[in-house]
C-alpha atoms as a PDB file:
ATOM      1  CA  UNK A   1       0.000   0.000   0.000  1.00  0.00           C
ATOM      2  CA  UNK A   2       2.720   2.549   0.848  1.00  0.00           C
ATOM      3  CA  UNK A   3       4.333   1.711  -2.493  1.00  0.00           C
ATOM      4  CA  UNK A   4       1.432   2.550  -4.180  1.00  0.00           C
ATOM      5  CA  UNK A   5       0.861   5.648  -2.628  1.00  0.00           C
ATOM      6  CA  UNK A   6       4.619   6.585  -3.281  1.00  0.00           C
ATOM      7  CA  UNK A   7       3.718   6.176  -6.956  1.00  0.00           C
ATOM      8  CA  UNK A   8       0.407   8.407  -6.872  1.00  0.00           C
ATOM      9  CA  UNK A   9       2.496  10.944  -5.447  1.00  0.00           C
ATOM     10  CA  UNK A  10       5.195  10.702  -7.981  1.00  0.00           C
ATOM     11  CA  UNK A  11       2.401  10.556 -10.941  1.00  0.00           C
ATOM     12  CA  UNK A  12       0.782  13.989  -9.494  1.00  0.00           C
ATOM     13  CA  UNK A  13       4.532  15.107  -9.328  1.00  0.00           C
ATOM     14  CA  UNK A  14       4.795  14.810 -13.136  1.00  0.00           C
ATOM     15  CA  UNK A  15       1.686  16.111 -13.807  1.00  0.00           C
ATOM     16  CA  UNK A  16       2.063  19.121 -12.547  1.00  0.00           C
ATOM     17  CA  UNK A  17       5.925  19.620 -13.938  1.00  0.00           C
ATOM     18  CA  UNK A  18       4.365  18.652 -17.387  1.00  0.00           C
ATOM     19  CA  UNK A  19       1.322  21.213 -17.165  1.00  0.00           C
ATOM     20  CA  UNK A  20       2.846  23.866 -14.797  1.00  0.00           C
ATOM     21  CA  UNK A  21      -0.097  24.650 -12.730  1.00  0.00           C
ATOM     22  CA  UNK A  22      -1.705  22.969  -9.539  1.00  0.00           C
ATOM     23  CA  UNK A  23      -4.873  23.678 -10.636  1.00  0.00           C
ATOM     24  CA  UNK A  24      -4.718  22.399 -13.897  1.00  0.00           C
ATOM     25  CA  UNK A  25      -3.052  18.794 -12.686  1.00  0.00           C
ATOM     26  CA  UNK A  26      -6.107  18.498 -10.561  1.00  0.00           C
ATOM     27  CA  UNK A  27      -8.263  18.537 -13.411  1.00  0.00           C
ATOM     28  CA  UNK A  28      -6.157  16.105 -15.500  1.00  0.00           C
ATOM     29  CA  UNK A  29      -5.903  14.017 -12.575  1.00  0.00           C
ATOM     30  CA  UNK A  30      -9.718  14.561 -11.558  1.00  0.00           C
ATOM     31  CA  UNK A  31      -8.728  15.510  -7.611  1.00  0.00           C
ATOM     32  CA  UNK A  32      -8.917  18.575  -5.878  1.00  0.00           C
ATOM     33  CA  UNK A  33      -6.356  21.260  -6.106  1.00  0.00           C
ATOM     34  CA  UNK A  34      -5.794  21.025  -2.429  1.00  0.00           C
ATOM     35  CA  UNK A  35      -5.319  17.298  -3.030  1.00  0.00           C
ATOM     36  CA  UNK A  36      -2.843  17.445  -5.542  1.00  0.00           C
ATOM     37  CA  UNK A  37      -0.948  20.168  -3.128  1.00  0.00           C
ATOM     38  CA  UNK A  38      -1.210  17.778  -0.424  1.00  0.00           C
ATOM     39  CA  UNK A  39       0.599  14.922  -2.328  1.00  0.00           C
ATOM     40  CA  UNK A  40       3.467  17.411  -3.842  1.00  0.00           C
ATOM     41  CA  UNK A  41       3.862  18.527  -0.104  1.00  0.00           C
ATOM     42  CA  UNK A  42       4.375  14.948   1.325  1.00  0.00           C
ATOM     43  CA  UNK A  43       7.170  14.437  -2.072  1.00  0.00           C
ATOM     44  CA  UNK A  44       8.667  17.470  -0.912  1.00  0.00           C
ATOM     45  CA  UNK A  45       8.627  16.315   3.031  1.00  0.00           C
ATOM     46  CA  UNK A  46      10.284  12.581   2.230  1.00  0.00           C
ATOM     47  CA  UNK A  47      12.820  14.149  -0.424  1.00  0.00           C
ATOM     48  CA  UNK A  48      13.579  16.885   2.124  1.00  0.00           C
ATOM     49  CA  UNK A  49      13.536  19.885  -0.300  1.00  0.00           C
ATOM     50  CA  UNK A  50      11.127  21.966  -2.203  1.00  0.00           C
ATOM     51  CA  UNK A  51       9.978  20.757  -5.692  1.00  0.00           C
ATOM     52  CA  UNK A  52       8.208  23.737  -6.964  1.00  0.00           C
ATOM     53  CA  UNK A  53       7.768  27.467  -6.322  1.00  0.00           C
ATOM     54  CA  UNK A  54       4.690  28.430  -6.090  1.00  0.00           C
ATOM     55  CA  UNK A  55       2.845  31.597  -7.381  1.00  0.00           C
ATOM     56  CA  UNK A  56      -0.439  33.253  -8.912  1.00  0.00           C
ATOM     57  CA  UNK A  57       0.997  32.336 -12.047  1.00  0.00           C
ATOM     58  CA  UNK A  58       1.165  28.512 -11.488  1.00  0.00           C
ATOM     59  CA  UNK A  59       4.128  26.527 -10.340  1.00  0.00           C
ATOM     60  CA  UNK A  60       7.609  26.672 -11.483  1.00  0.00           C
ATOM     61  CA  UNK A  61      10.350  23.364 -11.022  1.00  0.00           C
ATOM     62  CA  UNK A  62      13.074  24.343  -8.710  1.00  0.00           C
ATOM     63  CA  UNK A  63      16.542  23.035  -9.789  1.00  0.00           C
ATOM     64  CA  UNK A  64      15.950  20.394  -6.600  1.00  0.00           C
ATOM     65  CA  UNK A  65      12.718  19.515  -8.891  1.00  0.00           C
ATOM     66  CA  UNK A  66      14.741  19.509 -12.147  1.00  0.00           C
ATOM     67  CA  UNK A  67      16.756  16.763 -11.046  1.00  0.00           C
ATOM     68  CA  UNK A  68      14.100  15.226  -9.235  1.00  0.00           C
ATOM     69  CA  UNK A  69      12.523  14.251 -12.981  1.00  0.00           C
ATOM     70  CA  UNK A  70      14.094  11.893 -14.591  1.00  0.00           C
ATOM     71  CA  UNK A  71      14.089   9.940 -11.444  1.00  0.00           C
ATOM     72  CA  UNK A  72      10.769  10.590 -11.449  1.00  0.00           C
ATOM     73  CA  UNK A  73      10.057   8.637 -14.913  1.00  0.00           C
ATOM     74  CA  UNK A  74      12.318   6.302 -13.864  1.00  0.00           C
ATOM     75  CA  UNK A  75      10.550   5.085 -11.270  1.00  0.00           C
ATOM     76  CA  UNK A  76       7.094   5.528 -13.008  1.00  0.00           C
ATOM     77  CA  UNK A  77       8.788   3.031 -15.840  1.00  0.00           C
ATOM     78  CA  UNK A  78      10.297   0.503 -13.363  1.00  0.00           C
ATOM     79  CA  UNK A  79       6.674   0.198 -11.148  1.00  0.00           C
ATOM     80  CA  UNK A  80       4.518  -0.484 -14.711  1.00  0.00           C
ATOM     81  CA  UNK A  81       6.797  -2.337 -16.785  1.00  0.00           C
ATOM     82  CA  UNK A  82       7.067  -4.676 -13.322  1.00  0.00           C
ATOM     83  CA  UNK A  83       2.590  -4.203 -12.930  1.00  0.00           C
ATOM     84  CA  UNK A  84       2.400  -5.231 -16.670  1.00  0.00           C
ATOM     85  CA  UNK A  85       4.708  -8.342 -16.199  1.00  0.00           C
ATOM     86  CA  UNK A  86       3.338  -9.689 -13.832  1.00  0.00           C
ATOM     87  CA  UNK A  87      -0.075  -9.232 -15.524  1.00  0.00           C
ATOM     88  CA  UNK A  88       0.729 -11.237 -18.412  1.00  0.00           C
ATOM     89  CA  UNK A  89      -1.813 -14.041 -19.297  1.00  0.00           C
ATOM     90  CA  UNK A  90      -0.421 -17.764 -19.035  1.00  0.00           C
ATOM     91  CA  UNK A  91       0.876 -18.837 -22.236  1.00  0.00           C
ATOM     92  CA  UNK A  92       2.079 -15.431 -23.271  1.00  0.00           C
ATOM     93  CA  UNK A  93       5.889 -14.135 -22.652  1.00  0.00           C
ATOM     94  CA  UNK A  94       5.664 -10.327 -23.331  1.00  0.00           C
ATOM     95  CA  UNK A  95       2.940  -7.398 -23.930  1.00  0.00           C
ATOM     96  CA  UNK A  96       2.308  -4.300 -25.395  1.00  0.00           C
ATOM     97  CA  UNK A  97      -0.124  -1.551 -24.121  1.00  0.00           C
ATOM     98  CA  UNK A  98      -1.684   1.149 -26.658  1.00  0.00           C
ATOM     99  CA  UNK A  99      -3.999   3.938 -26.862  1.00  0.00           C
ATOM    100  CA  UNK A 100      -5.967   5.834 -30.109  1.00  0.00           C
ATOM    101  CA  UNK A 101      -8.216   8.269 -29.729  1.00  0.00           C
ATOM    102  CA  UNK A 102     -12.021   6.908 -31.252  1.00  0.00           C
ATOM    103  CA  UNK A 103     -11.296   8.142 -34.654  1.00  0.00           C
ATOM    104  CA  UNK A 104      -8.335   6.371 -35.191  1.00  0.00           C
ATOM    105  CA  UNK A 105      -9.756   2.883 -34.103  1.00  0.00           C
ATOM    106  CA  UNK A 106     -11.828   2.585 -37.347  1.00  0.00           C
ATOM    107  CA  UNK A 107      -9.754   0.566 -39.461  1.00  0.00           C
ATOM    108  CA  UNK A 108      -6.267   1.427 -37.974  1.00  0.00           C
ATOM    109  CA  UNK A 109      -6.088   0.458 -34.088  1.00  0.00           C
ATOM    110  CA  UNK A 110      -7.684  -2.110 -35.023  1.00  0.00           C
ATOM    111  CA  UNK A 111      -5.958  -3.351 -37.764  1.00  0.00           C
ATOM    112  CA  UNK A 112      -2.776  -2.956 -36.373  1.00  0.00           C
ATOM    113  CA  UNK A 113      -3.786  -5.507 -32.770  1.00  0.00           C
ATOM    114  CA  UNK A 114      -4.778  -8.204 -35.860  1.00  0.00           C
ATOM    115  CA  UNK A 115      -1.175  -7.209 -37.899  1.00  0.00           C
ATOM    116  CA  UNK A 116       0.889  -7.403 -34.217  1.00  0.00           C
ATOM    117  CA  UNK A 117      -0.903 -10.715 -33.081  1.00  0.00           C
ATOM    118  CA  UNK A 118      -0.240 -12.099 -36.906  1.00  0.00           C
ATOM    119  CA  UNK A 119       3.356 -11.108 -36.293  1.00  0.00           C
ATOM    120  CA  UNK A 120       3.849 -11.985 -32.268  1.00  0.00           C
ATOM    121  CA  UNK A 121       1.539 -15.080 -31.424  1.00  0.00           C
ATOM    122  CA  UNK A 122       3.426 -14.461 -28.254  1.00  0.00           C
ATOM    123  CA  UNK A 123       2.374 -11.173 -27.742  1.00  0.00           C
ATOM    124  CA  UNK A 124       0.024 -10.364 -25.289  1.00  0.00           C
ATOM    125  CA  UNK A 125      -2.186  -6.820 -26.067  1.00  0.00           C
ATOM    126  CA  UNK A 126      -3.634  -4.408 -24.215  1.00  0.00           C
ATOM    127  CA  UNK A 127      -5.955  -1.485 -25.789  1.00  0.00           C
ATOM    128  CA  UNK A 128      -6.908   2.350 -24.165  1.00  0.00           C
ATOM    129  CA  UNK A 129      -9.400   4.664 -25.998  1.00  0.00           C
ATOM    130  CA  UNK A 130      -9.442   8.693 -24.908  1.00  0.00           C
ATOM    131  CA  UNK A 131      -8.194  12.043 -25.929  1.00  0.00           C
ATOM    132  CA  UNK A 132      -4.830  13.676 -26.508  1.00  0.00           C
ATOM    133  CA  UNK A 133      -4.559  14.279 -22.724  1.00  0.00           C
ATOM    134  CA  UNK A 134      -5.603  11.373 -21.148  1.00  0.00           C
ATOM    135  CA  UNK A 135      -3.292   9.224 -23.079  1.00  0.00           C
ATOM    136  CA  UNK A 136      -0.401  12.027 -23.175  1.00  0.00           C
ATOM    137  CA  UNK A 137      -0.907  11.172 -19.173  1.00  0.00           C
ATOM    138  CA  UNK A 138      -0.721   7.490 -19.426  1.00  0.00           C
ATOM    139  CA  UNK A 139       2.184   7.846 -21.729  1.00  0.00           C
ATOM    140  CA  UNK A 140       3.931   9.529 -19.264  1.00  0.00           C
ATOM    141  CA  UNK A 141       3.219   7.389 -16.888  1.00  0.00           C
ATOM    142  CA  UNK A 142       4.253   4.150 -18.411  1.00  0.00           C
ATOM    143  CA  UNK A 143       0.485   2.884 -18.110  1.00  0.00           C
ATOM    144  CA  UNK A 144       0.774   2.161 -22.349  1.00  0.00           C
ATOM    145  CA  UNK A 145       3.598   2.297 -24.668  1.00  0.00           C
ATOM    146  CA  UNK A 146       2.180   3.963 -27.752  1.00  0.00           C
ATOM    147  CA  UNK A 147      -0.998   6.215 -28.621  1.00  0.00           C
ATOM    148  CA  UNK A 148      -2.410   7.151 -31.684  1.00  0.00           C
ATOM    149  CA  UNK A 149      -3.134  10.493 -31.824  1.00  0.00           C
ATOM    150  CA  UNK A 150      -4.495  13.646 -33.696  1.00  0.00           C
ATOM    151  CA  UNK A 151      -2.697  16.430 -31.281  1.00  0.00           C
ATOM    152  CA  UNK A 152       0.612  14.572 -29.931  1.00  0.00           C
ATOM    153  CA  UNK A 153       2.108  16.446 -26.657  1.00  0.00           C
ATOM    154  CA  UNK A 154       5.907  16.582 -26.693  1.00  0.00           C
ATOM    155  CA  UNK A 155       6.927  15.670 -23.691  1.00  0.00           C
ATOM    156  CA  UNK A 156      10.421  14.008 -21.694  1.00  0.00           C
ATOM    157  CA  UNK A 157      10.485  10.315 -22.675  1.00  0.00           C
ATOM    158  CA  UNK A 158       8.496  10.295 -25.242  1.00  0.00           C
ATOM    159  CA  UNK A 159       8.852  10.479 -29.543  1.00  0.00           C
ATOM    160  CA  UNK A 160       6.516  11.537 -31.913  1.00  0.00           C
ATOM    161  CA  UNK A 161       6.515   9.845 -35.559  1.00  0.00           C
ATOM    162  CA  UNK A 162       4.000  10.920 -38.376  1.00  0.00           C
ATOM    163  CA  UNK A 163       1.182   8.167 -39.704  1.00  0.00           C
ATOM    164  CA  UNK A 164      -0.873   9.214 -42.076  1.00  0.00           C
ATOM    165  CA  UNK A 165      -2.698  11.950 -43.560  1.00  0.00           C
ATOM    166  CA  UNK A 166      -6.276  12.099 -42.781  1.00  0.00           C
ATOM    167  CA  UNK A 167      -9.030  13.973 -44.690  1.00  0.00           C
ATOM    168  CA  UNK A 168     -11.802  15.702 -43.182  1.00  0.00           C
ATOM    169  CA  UNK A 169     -14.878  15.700 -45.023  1.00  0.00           C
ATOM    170  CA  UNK A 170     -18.174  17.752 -44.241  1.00  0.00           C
ATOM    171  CA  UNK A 171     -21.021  15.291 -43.722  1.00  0.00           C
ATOM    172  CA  UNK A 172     -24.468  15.617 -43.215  1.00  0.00           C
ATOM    173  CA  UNK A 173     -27.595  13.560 -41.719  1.00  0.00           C
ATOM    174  CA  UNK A 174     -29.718  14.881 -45.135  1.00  0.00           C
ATOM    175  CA  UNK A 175     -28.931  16.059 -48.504  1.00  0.00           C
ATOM    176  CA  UNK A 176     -27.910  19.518 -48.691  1.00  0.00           C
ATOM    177  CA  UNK A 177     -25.823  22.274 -50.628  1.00  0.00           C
ATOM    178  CA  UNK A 178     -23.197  23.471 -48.592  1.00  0.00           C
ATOM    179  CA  UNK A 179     -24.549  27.301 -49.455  1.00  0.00           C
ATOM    180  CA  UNK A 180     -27.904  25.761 -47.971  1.00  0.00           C
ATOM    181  CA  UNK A 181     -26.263  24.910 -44.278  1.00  0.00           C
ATOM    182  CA  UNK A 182     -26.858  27.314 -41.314  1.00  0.00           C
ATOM    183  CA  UNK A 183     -28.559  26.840 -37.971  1.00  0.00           C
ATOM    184  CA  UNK A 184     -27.672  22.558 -39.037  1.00  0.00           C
ATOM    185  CA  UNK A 185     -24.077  22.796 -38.804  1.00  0.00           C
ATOM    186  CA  UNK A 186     -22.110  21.208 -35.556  1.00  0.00           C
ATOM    187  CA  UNK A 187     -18.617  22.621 -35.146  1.00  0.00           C
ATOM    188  CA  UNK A 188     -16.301  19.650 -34.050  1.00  0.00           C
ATOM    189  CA  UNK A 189     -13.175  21.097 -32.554  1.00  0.00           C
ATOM    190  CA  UNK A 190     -10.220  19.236 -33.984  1.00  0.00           C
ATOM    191  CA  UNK A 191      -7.464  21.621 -32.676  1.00  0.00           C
ATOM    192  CA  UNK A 192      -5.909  24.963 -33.411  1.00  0.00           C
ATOM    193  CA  UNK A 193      -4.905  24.333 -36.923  1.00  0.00           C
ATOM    194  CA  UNK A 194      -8.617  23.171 -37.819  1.00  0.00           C
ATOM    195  CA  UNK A 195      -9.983  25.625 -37.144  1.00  0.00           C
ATOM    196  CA  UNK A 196      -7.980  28.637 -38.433  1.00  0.00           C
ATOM    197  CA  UNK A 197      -8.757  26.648 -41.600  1.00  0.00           C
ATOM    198  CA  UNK A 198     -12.282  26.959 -41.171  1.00  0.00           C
ATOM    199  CA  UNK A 199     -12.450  30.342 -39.959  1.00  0.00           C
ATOM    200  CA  UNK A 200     -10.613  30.853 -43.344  1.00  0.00           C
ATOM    201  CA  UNK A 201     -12.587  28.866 -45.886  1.00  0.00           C
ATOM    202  CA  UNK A 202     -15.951  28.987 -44.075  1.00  0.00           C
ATOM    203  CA  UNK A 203     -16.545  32.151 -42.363  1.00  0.00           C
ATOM    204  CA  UNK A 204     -19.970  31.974 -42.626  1.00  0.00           C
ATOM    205  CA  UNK A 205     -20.134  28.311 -39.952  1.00  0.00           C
ATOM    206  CA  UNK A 206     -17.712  29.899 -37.334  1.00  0.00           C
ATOM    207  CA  UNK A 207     -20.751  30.861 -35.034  1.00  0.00           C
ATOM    208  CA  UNK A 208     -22.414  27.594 -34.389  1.00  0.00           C
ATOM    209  CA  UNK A 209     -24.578  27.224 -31.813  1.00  0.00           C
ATOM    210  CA  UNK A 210     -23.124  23.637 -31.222  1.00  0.00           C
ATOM    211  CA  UNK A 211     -19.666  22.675 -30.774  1.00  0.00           C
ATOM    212  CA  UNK A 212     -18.221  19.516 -29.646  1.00  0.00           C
ATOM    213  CA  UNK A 213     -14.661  18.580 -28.479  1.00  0.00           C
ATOM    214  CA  UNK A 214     -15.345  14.569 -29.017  1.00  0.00           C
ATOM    215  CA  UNK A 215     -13.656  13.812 -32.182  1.00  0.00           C
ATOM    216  CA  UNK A 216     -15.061  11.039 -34.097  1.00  0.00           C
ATOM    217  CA  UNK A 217     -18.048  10.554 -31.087  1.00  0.00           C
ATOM    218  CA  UNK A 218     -19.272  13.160 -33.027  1.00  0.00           C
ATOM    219  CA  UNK A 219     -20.350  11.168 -35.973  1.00  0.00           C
ATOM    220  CA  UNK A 220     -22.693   9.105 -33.513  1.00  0.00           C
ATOM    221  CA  UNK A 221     -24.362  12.356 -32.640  1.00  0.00           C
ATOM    222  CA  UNK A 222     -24.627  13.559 -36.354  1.00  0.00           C
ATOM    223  CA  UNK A 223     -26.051  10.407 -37.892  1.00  0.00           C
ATOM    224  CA  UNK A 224     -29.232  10.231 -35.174  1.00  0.00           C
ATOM    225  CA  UNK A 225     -30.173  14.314 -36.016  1.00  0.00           C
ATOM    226  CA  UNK A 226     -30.722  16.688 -38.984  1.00  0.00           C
ATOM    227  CA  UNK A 227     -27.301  18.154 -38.633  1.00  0.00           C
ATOM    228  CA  UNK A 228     -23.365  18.000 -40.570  1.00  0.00           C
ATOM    229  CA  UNK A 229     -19.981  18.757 -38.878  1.00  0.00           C
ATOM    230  CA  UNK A 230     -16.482  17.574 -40.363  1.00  0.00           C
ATOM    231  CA  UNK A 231     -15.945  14.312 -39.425  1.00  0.00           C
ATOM    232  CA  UNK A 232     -12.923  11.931 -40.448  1.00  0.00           C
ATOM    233  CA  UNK A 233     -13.255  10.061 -44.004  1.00  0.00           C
ATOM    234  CA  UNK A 234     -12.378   7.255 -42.904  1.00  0.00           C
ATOM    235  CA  UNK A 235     -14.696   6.975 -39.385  1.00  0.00           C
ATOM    236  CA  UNK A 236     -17.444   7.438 -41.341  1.00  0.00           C
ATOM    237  CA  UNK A 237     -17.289   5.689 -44.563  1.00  0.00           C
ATOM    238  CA  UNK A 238     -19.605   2.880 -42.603  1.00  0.00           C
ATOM    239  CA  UNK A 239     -22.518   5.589 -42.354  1.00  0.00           C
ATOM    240  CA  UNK A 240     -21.483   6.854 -45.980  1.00  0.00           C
ATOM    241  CA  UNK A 241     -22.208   3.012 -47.016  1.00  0.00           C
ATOM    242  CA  UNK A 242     -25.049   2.606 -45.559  1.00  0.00           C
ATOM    243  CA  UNK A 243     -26.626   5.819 -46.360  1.00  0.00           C
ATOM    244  CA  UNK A 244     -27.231   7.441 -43.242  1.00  0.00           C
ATOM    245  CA  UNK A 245     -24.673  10.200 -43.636  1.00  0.00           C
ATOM    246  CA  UNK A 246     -24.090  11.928 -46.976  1.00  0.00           C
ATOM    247  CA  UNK A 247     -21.199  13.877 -48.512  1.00  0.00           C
ATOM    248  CA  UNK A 248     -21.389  17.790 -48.503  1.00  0.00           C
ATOM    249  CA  UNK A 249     -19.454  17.656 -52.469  1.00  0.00           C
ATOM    250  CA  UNK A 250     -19.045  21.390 -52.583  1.00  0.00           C
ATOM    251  CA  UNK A 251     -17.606  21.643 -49.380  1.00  0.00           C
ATOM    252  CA  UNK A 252     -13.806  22.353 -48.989  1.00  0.00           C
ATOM    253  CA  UNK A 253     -12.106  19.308 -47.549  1.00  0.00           C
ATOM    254  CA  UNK A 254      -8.718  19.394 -44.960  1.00  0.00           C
ATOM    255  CA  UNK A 255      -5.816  17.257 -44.349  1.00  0.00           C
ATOM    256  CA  UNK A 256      -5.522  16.027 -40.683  1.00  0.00           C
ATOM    257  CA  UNK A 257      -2.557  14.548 -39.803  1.00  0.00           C
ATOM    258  CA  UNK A 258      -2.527  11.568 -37.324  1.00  0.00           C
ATOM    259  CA  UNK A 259       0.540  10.597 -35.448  1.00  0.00           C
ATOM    260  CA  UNK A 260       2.360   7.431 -32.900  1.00  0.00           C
ATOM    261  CA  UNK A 261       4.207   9.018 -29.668  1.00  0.00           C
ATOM    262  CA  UNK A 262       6.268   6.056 -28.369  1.00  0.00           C
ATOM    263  CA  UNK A 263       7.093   5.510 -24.810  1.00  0.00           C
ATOM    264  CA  UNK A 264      11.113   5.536 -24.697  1.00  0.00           C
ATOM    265  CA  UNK A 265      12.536   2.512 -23.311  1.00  0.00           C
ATOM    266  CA  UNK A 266      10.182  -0.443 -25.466  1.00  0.00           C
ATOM    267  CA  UNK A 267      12.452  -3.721 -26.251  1.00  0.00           C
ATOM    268  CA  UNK A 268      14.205  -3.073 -29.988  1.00  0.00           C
ATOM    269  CA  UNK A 269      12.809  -5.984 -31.534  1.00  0.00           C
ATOM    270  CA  UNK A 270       9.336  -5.160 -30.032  1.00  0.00           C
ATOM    271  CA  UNK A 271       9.586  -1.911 -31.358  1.00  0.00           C
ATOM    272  CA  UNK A 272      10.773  -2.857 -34.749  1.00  0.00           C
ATOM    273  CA  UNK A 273       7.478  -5.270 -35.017  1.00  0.00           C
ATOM    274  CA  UNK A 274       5.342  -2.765 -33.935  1.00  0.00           C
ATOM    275  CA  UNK A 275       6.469  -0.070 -36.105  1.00  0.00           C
ATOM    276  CA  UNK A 276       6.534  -2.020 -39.118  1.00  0.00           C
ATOM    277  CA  UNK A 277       3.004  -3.273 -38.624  1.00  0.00           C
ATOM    278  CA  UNK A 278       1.689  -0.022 -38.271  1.00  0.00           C
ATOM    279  CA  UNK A 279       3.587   1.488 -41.079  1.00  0.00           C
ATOM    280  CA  UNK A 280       1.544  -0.947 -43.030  1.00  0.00           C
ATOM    281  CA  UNK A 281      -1.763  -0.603 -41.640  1.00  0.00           C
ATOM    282  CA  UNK A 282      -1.402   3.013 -42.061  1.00  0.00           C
ATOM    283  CA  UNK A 283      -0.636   2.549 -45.720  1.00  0.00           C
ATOM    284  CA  UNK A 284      -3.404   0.214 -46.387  1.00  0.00           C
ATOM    285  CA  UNK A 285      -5.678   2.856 -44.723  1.00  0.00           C
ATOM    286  CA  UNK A 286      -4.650   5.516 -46.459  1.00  0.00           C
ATOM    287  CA  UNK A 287      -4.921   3.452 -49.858  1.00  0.00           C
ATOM    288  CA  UNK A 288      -8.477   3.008 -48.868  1.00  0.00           C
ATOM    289  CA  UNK A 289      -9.151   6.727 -48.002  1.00  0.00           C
ATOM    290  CA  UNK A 290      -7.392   7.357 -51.424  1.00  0.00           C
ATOM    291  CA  UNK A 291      -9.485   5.428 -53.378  1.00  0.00           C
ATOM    292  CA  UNK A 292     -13.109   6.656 -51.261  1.00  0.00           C
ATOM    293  CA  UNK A 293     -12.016  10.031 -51.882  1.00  0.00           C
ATOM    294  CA  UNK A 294     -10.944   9.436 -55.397  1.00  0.00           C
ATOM    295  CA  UNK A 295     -15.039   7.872 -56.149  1.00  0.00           C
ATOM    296  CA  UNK A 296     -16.448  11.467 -53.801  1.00  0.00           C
ATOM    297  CA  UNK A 297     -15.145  13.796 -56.261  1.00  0.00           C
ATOM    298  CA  UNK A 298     -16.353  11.712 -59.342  1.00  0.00           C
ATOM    299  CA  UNK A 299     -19.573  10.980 -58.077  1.00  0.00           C
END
């Protein structure tokens, strides 16, 4: 018990190194702020020095905390590569934790559990669905290995590698012009870039009165209700097929880039596998999307 209390404490540690603020780690780790002070305070009493300073504009490493951070990981590392050991299923003699966010499952996360199984019998897998931050976090913390992601968080320990190029299409519920769109459109936040884009091409749409921050959980909402948003190609090609959602043609389309952050520290051959795998899942994938997107403008 005291061991795994020594690792909460470490975890809130580098979550508020990573994010700078006390309040902010609270809401990432879903405590209180006086909770997440109260865990940095007992680090600080057992190491016998003072990990942050503290002030209205958030909370700042001293050089004691500096140092204190790669021990930090270290130890974060050690506890779940020893956790996910020890969890391995009889008849099994490694494993491999991953995360995607919900877009990215649809015929690539997936895909690439069939491709490493097909390529490690021995290989036992373990799969985590969320957003950028909640896997960023369990990155960090050693709880998975890799993530798939739309908005990758550079951060110590861990290396970001492109994967494909994804296409965001507007889609809507019911035939419509895109001229014909107004009080119907969804905004779906997909980050920064996206939507300085938009604001760009579609000036008109920047004042929804709905906007949603769930990714591809968004398509579930469009298909049920007379309403469009830009939704991945790919995540929705099922509801293009079956004719529940429809193609806005005369709508401009944008590239979305997904990416892998690795955990540092994965076994080489491991590694290898798993990045080969995925290189061709990806490439499959974006074959398909090609070839979908290719049959949209001819259609």
């Amino acid at each position: 018990m005291v061991v795994i209390m020594d690792i909460t404490l470490i975890k809130t540690f580098i979550e508020v190194a990573n994010s700078g603020s006390f309040v902010a780690a609270s809401e990432r780790l879903f405590v209180t702020q006086s909770a997440v002070s109260l865990r940095v305070q007992r680090l600080e009493d057992s190491l016998g020095h003072a990990l942050f300073t503290r002030s209205k504009a958030g909370a700042l490493l001293t050089p004691e905390g500096e140092q204190f951070i790669p021990y930090a990981l270290s130890l974060l590392k050690i506890w779940e590569e020893a956790r996910q050991q020890i969890a391995i299923p009889e008849g099994y003699s490694r494993s491999f934790s991953f995360g995607a966010q919900y877009s990215l499952w649809h015929r690539l996360g997936f895909r690439w559990i069939d491709s490493l199984q097909t390529a490690l019998p021995d290989l036992s897998i373990r799969a985590e669905m969320g957003m950028s931050d909640r896997l960023t976090r369990f990155l960090v913390e050693g709880v998975i290995q890799a993530a798939l992601l739309y908005s990758p968080q550079l951060r110590p320990g861990l290396v970001v590698e492109p994967v494909l190029e994804d296409e965001l299409i507007l889609v809507s519920s019911f035939e419509v012009d895109l001229h014909a769109i107004t009080t119907e459109y969804v905004y779906v936040d997909w980050g920064p870039e996206f939507t300085h884009m938009h604001a760009t091409a579609l000036p008109h749409l920047t004042n929804s009165g709905r906007s949603l921050s769930l990714g591809g959980l968004a398509g579930d909402y469009i298909v049920n209700r007379k309403a469009a948003a830009y939704l991945p190609a790919r995540s929705v090609q099922r509801y293009l097929d079956a004719g529940k959602l429809h193609v806005v043609a005369d709508a401009p389309r944008f590239h979305y880039p997904a990416w892998v952050v690795w955990r540092e520290g994965l076994e080489p051959e491991l590694l290898s596998v798993a990045r080969r795998t995925l290189v061709d899942v990806a490439q499959a994938a974006e074959n398909e999307q090609n070839i979908m997107i290719g049959k949209l403008l001819h259609d």
